[in-house]
Protein backbone atom coordinates (compact mmCIF):
# COMPACT_ATOMS: atom_id res chain seq x y z
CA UNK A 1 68.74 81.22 77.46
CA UNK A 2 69.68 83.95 74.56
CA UNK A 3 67.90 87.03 73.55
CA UNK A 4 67.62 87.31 69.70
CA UNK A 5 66.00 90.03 67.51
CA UNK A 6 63.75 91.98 69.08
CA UNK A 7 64.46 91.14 72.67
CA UNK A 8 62.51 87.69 72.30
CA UNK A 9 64.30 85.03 74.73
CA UNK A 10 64.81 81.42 73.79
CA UNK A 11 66.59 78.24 75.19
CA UNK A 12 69.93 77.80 74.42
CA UNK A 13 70.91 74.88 76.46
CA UNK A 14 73.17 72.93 74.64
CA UNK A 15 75.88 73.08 71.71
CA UNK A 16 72.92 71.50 68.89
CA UNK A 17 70.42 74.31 69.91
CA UNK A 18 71.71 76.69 67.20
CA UNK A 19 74.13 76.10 64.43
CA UNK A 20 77.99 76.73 64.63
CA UNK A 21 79.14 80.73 65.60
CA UNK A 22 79.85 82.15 62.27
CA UNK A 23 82.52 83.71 64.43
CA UNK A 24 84.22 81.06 66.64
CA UNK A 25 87.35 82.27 68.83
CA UNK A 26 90.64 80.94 68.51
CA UNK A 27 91.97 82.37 71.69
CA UNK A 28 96.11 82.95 70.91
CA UNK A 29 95.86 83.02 67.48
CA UNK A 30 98.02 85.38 65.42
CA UNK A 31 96.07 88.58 64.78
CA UNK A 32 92.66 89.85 65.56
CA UNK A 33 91.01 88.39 62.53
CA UNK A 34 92.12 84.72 63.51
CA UNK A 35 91.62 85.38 66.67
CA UNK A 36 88.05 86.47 66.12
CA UNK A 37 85.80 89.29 68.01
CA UNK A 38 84.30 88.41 71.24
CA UNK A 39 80.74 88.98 70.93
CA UNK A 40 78.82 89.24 74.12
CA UNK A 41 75.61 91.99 73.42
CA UNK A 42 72.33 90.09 74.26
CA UNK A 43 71.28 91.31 70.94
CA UNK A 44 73.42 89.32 69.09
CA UNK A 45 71.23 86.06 68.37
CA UNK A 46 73.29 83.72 66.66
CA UNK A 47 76.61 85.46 66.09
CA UNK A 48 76.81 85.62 70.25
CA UNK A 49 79.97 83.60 71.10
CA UNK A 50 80.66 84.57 75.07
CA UNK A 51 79.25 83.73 78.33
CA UNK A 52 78.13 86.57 80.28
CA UNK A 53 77.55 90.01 79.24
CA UNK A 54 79.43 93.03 78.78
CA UNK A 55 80.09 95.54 81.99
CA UNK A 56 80.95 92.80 84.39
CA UNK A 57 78.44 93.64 87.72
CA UNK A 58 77.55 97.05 85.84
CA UNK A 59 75.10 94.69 83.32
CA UNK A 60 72.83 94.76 86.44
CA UNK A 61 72.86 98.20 86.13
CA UNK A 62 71.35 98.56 82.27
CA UNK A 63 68.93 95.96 82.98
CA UNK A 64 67.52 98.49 85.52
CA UNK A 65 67.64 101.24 83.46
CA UNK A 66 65.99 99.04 80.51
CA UNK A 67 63.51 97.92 82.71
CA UNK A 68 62.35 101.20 84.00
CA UNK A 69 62.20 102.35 80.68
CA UNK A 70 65.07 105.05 80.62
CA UNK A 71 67.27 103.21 77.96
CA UNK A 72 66.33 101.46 74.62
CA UNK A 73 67.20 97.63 74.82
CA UNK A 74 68.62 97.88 70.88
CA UNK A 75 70.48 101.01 72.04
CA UNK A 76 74.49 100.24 70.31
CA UNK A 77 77.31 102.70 71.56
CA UNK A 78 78.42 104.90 68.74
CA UNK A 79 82.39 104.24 68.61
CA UNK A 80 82.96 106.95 66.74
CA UNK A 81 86.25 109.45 67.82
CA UNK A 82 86.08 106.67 70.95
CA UNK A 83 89.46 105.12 69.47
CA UNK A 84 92.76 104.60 72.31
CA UNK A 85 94.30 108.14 72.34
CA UNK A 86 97.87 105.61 72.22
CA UNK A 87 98.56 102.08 70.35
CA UNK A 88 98.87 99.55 72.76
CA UNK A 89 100.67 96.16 70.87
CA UNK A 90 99.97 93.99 69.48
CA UNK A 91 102.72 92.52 71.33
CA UNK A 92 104.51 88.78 70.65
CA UNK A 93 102.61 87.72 74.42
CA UNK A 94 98.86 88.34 72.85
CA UNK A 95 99.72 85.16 70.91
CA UNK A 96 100.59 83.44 73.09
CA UNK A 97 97.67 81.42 74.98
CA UNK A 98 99.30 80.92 77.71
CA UNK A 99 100.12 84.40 78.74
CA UNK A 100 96.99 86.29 78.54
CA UNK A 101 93.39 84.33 79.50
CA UNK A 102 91.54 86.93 81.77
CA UNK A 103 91.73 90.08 79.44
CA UNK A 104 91.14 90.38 75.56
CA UNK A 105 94.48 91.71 74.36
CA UNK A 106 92.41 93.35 71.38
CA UNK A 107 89.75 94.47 73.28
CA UNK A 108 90.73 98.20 72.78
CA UNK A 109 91.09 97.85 69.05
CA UNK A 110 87.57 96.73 68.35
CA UNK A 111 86.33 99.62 65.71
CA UNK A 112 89.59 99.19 64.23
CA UNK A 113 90.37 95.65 63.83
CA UNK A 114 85.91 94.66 63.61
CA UNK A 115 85.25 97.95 61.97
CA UNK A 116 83.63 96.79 58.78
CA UNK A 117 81.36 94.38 60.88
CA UNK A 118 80.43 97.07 63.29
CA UNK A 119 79.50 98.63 59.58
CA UNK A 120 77.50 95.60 58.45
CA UNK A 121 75.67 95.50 61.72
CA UNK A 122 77.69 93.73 64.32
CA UNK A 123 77.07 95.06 68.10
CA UNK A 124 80.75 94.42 68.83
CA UNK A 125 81.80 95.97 72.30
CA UNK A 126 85.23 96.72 73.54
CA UNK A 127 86.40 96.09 76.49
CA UNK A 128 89.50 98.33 77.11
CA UNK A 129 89.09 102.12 76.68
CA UNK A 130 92.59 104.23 76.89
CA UNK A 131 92.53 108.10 77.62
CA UNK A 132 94.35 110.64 78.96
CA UNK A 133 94.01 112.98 82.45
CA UNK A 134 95.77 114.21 85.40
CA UNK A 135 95.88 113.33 89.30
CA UNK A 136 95.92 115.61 91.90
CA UNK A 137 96.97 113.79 94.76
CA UNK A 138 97.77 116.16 98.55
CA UNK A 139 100.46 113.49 98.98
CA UNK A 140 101.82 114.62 95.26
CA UNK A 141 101.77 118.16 96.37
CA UNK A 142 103.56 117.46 99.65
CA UNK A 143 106.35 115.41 97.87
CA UNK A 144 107.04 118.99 95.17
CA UNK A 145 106.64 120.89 98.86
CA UNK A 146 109.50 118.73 100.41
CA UNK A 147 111.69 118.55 97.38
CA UNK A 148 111.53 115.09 96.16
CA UNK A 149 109.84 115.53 93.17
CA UNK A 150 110.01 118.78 91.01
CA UNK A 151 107.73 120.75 88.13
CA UNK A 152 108.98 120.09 85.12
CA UNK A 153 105.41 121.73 83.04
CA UNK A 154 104.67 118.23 81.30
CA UNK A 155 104.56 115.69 84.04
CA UNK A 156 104.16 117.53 86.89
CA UNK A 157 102.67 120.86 87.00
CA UNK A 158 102.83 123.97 88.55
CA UNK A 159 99.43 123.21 90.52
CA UNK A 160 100.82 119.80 91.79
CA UNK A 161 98.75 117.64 89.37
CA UNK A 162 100.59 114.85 87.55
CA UNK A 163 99.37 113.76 83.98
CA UNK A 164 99.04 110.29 83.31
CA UNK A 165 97.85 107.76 80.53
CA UNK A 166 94.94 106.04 82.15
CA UNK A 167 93.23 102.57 80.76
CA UNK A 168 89.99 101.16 81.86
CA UNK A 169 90.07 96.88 81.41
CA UNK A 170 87.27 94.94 81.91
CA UNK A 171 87.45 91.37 82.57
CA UNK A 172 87.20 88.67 79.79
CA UNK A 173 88.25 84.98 80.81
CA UNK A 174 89.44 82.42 78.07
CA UNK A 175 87.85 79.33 80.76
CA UNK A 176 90.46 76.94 79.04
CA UNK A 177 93.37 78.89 79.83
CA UNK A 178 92.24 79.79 83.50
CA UNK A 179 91.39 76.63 84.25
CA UNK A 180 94.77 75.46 82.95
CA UNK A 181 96.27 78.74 85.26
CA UNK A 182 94.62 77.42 88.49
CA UNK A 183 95.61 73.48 88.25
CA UNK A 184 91.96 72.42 88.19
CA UNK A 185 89.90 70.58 85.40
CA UNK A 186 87.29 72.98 82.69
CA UNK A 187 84.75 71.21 83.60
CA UNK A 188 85.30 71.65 87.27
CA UNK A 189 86.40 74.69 86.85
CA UNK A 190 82.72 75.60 85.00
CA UNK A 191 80.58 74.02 87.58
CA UNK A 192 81.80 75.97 90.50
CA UNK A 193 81.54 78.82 88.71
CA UNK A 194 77.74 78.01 87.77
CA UNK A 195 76.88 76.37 91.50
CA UNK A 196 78.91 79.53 93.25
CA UNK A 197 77.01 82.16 91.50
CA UNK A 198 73.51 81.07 92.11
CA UNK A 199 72.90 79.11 88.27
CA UNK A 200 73.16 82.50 87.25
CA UNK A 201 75.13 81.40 83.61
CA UNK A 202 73.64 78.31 82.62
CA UNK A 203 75.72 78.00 79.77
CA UNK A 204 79.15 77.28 81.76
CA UNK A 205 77.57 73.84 82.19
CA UNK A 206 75.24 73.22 79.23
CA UNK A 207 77.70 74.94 76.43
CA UNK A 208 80.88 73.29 76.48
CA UNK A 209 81.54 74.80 72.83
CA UNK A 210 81.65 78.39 74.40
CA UNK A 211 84.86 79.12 75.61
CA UNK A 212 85.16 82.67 76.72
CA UNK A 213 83.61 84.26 79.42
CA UNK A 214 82.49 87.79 80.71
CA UNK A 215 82.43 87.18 84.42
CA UNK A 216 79.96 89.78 86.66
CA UNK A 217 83.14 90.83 88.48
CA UNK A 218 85.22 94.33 88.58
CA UNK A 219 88.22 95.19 86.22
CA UNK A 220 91.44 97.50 86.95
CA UNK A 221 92.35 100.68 85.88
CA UNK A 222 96.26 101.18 84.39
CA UNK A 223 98.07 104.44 84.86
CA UNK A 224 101.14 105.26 83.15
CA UNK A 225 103.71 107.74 84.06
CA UNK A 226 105.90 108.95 81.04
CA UNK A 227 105.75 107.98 77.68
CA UNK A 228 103.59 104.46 77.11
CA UNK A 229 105.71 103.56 74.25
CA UNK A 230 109.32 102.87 76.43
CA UNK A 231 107.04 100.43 78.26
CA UNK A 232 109.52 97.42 78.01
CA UNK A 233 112.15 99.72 76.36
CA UNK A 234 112.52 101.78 79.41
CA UNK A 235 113.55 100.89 83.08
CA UNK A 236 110.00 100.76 84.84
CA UNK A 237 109.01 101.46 88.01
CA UNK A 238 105.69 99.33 89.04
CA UNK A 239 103.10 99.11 91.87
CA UNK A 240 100.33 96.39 91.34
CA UNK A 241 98.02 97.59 94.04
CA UNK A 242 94.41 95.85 94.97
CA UNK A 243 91.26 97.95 95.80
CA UNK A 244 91.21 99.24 99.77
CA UNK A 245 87.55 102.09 99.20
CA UNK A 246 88.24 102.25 103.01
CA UNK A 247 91.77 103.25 102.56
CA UNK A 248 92.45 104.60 99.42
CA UNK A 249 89.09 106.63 99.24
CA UNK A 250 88.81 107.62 103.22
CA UNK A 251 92.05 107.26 104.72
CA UNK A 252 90.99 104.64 106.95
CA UNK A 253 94.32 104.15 109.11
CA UNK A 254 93.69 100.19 110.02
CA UNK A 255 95.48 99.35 106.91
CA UNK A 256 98.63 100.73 104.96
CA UNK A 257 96.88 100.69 101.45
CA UNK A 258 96.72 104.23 100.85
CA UNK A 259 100.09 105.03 101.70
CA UNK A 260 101.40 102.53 100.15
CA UNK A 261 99.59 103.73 96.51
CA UNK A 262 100.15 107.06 97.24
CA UNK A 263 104.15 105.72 97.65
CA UNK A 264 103.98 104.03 94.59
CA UNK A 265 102.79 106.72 92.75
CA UNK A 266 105.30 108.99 93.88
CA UNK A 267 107.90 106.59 92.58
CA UNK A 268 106.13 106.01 89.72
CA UNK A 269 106.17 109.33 88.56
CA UNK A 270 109.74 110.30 89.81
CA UNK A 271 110.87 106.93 87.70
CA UNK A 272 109.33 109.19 84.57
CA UNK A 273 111.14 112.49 85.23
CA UNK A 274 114.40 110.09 84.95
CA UNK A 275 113.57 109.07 81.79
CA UNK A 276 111.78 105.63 82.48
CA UNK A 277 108.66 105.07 82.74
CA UNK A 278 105.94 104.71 85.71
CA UNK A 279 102.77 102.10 86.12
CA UNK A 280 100.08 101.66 88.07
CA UNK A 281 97.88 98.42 88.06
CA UNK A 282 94.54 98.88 90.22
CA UNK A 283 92.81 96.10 90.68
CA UNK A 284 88.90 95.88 91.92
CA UNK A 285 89.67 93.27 94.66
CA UNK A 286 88.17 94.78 97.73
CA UNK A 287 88.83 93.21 100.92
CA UNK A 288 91.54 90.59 99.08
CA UNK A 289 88.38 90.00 96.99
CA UNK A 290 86.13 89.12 99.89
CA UNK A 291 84.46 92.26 99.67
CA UNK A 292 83.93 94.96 102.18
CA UNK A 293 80.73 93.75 104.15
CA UNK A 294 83.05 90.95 104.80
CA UNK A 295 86.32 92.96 105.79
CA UNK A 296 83.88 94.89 108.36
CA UNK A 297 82.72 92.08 109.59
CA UNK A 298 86.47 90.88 110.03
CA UNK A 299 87.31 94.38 111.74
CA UNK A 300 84.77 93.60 114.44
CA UNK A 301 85.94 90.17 115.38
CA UNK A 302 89.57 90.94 115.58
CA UNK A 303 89.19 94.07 117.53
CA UNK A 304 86.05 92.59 119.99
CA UNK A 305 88.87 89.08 120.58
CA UNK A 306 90.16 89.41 124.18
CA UNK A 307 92.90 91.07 124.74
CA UNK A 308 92.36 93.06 121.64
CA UNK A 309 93.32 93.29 118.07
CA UNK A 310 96.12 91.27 118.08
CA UNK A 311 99.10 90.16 114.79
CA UNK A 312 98.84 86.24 116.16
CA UNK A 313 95.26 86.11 115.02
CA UNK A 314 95.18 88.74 112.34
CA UNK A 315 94.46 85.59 109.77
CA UNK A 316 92.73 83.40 111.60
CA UNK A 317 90.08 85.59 112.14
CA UNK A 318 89.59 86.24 108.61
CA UNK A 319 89.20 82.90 107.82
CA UNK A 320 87.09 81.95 110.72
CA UNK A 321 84.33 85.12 109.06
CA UNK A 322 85.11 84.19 104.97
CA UNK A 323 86.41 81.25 105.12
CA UNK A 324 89.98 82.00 103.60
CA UNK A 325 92.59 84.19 104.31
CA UNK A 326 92.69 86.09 101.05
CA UNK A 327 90.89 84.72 97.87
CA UNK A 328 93.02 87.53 95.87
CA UNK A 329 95.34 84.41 93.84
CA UNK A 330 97.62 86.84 92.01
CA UNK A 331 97.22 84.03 89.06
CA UNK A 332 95.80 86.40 87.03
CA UNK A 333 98.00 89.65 87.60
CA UNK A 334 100.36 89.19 85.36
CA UNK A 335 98.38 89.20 82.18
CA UNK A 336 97.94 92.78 81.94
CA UNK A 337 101.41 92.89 82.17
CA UNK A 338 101.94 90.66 79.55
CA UNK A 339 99.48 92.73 77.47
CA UNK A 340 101.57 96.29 78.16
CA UNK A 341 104.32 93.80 76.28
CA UNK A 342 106.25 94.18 80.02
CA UNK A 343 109.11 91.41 80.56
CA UNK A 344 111.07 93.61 83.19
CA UNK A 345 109.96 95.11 86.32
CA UNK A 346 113.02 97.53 87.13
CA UNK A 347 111.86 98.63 90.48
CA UNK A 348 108.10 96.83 92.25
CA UNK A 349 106.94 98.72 94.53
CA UNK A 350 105.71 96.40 96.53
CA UNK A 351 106.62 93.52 99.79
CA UNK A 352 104.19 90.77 98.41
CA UNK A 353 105.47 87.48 97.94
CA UNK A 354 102.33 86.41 96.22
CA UNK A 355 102.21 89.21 93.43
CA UNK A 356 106.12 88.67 93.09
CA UNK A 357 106.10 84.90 92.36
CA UNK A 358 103.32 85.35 90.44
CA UNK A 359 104.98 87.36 87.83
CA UNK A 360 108.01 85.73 88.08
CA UNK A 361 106.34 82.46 87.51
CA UNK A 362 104.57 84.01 84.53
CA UNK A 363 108.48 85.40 83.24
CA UNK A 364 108.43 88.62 83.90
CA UNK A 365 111.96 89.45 85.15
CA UNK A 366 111.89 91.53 88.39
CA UNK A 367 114.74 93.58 89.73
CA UNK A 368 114.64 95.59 93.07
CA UNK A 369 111.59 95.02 95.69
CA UNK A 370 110.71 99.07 96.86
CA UNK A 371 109.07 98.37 100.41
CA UNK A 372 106.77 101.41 102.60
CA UNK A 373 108.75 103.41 104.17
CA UNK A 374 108.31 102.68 108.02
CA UNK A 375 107.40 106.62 108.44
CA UNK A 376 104.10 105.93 106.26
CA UNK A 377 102.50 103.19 108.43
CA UNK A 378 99.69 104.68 110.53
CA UNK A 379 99.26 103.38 113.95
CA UNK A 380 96.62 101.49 113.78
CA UNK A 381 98.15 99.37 110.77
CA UNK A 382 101.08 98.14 112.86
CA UNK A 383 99.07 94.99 113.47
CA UNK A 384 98.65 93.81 109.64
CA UNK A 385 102.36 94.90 109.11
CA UNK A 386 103.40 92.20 112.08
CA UNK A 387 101.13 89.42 110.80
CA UNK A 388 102.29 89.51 107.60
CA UNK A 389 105.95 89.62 108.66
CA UNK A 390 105.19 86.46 111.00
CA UNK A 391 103.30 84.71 108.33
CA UNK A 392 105.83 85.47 105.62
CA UNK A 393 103.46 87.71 103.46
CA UNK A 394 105.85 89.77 102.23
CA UNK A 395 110.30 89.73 101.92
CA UNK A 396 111.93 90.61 105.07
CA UNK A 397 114.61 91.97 102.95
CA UNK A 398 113.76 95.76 103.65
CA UNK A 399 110.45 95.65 105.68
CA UNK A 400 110.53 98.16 107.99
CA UNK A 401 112.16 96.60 110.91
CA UNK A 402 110.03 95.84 114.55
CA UNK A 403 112.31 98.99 116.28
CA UNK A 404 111.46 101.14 113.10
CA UNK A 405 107.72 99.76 113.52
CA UNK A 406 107.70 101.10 117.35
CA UNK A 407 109.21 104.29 116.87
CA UNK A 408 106.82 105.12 114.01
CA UNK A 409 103.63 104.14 115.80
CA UNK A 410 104.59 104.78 119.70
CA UNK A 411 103.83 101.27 121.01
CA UNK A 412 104.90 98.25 122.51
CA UNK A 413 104.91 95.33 119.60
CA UNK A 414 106.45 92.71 121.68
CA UNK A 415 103.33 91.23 122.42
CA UNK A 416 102.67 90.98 118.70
């Protein structure tokens, strides 16, 4: 089903139901006008050309608030002075189809590049906002304390806070491509999604001629450290770092995922006082995109297991609760790099074989591997650091060793 004018809602099962988009996407083509806009408002009647609906999981959100009666249903966001504070691209990769499928590369660009339909009338939404602001981070403040990173009055300042180019992406899958990225068939590829989310989207099955797709899932937030326009021009210091609330938010100690941002950051923005550049890639994949009811859950059984919380069944008991060990697939990762126009990671902050042969599978050139520092792993995370060591999660080639490991956290690992 579609909403057209007025709100009314009518089948739209299958390709004849309506004539052709008088905006069809050619996803890779060579500027934003032969590419074509993605149009995903319900409000769009015929000109709607995308699955799904703009906002990802936060479209559950407005239909509250339209239901309840505290927002119009025709209510359009006025673009205006909402324009990237930077110009991202365009970039030789966003024409290429088989670099970018997850993100619109001209999502940002929208009242520029769709500006005189957004003036005839179009409800044209973008999906990638860029801005400006600063962190204030203790760990930040500790580093200026200790000595290793210093004010300088325009990237780090007097009160410790760091200033930073920040960009908001919301998903936006081109189902061709990612089925393509994932070794599967469309139409495979379309079912599952449709059977695994309830027949939520009954157009993945019934609209074949609708390629692009706005899945109800979580983005990632970019920041860069240093001037966005060396990106690729500049040596570049990178952490690609996946959600951890528990962690990152809290300080929960089970895991190293806070220290390990907080790390990457500190590079990052060290790598910009030299005269490169800095970047951050947060992605919304809580729990290795299980979610965090499920990582609880996971908590409990390894911890209750006899003998305790133990490296030699770190995995298995993940996927005895979800069913997988980690349903992350770094596929996807490196299109944002791609979209930054990134073919050289300098220094990646990171031990993760799967994020590293993902982007070197995608071409992205990769230099030095920066791993935590063995005096950042709390206690309590000594486990996950020896499971993924045994399973071969990450490079051996500077992981902190098992005698830096035991001096660090005070315990016996040999039973690990």
């Amino acid at each position: 089903m579609t909403s057209g004018a007025g709100g009314h809602i009518r089948l739209n099962s299958h390709p004849g139901s309506r004539k052709p988009a008088r905006f069809p996407i050619h996803w890779g083509a060579a500027g934003a006008d032969a590419r074509g806009p993605v149009i995903a408002t319900v409000n769009a009647g015929q000109d709607r050309n995308a699955i799904g609906a703009h906002g990802g999981s936060y479209s559950v959100y407005r239909a509250l608030a339209i239901s309840s009666g505290a927002m119009d249903p025709n209510a359009r966001p006025d673009l205006h002075d909402t324009s990237p504070i930077i110009d991202i691209g365009p970039h030789p990769q966003w024409d290429d189809p088989d670099k970018i499928v997850s993100l619109d590369p001209w999502g940002h660009r929208v009242a520029l590049d769709y500006g005189g339909l957004i003036a005839d009338g179009m409800d044209i939404r973008p999906s990638i906002a860029i801005t400006k602001a600063r962190l204030t981070l203790p760990e930040i403040q500790s580093a200026i304390t200790a000595g290793r990173l210093k004010v300088d009055g325009e990237l780090v300042h007097e009160a410790g806070d760091v200033s930073v180019t920040k960009i908001a992406v919301d998903p936006v899958w081109w189902l061709p491509g990612i089925a393509e990225r994932f070794g599967v068939g469309e139409g495979a590829l379309r079912r599952c999604l449709f059977e695994q989310t309830g027949g939520m989207y009954t157009e993945l099955v019934t609209r074949p001629d609708l390629s692009v797709f706005l899945p109800p899932i979580g983005g990632m937030t970019l920041y860069i450290f240093g001037d966005p326009e060396q990106l690729g021009h500049k040596p570049l210091t990178c952490r690609v770092h996946d959600e951890c609330n528990g962690s990152d938010v809290f300080g929960s100690d089970i895991c190293t995922c806070r220290p390990y941002l907080t790390h990457g950051i500190e590079e990052a923005t060290r790598a910009a006082q030299e005269g490169g550049v800095g970047l951050i890639v947060y992605n919304r994949k809580e729990g290795r995109a299980l979610g965090e009811v499920t990582k609880f859950l996971v908590y409990n059984a390894r911890k209750r297991q006899p003998g305790g919380d133990q490296a030699a069944t770190y995995f298995e008991r993940t996927e005895c609760v979800a069913g997988v060990q980690d349903a992350r697939f770094q596929q996807l990762m490196p299109d944002v790099i791609h979209w930054l126009g990134i073919r050289r990671i300098d220094r990646f902050v990171s031990m993760s074989n799967m994020k590293h042969d993902a982007l070197a599978e995608g071409g992205v050139d990769i230099g030095e591997r920066v791993p935590i520092p063995a005096d950042l792993i709390p206690p309590d995370a000594s486990v996950e650091m020896e499971a993924k060591k045994a399973a071969g999660y990450f490079t051996p080639e500077g992981a902190p060793s098992e005698e830096e490991l035991r001096k660090t956290v005070g315990r016996d690992l040999g039973r690990f």
